[in-house]
Protein backbone atom coordinates (compact mmCIF):
# COMPACT_ATOMS: atom_id res chain seq x y z
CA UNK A 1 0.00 0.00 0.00
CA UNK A 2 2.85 2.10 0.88
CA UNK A 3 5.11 1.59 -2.34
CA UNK A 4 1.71 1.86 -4.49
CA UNK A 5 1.24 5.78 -2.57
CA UNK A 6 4.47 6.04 -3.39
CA UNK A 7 4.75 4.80 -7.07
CA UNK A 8 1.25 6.50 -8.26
CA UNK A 9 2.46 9.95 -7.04
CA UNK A 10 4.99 9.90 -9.33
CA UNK A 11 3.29 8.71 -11.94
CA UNK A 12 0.45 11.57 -11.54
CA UNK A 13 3.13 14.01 -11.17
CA UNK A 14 4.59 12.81 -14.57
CA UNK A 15 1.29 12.47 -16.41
CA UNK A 16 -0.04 16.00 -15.17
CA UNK A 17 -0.86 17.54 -19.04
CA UNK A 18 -2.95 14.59 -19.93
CA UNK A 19 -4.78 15.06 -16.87
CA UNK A 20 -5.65 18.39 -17.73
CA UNK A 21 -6.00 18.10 -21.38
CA UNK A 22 -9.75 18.22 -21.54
CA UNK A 23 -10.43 20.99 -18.32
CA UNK A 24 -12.41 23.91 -20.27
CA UNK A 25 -10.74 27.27 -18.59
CA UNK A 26 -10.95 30.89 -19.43
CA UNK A 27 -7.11 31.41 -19.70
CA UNK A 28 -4.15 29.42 -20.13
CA UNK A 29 -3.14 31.33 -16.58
CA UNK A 30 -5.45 29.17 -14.75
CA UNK A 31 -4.66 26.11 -16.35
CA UNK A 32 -0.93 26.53 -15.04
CA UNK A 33 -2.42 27.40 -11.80
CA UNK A 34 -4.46 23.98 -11.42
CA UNK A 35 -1.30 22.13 -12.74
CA UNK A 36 0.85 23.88 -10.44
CA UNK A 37 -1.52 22.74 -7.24
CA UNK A 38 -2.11 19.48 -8.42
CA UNK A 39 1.63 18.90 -8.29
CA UNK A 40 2.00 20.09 -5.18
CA UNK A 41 -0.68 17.57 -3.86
CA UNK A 42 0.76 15.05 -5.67
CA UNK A 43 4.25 15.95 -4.05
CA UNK A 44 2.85 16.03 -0.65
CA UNK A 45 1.67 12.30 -1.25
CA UNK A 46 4.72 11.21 -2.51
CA UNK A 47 6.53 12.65 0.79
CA UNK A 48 3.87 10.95 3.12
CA UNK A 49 5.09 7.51 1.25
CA UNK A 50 8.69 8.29 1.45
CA UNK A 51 8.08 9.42 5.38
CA UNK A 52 6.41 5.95 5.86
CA UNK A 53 8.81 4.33 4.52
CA UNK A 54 11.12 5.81 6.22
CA UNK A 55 8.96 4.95 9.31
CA UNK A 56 9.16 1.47 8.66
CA UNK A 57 13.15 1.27 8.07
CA UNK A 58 12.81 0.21 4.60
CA UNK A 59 14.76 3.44 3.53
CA UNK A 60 18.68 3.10 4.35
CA UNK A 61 19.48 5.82 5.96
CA UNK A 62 21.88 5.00 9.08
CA UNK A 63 25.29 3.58 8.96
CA UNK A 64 24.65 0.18 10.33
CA UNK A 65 22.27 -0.42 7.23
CA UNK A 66 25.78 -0.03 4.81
CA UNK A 67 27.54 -2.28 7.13
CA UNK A 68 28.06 -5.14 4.23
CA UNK A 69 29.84 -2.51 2.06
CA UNK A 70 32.04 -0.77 4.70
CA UNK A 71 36.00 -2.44 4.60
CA UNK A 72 37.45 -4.37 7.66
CA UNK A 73 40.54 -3.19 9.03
CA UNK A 74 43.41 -5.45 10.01
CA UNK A 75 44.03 -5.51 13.73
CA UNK A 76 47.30 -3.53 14.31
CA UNK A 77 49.31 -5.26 17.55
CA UNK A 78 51.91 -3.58 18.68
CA UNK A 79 54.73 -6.41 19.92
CA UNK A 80 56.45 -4.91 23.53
CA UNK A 81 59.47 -7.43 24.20
C-alpha cells in the first residue's frame, strides 16, 4: 500500500498535461495554476510515502544499514618485548 502511494504519485506528477488536457478554462493562466496545485498535492503524497517508509526502516538511511559494504581493518598489535 505504501510503495503503491508512493509509485502512483509519481506517476500523476509525470502524467499532469494529460490530466488536464480536456479541463475547459478561461485562460491558459489558470490552467498553469491547477497544474501547479495538483503537483503540489501530488508531491505532498509522494513525501507521506517516502516518510512511511522511512517509518518502517525500509529506507537506508543510518550507517549500520551499509555495514556489508564498509571495509574491515586489520588488527594492528603492537609487539612490547
Amino acid at each position: 500500500m505504501t510503495v503503491m502511494l508512493f509509485f502512483n504519485s509519481l506517476k500523476d506528477i509525470l502524467s499532469v498535461n494529460k490530466k488536464f488536457e480536456n479541463a475547459e478554462l478561461e485562460s491558459q493562466y489558470d490552467r498553469l495554476v491547477m497544474k501547479g496545485v495538483y503537483v503540489l498535492c501530488c508531491s505532498g503524497n509522494l513525501l507521506i510515502g517516502l516518510w512511511k517508509l522511512n517509518a518502517m526502516g525500509l529506507i537506508p538511511n543510518k550507517s549500520g544499514d551499509w555495514l556489508s559494504w564498509e571495509t574491515t581493518l586489520a588488527a594492528v598489535q603492537d609487539v612490547v618485548l
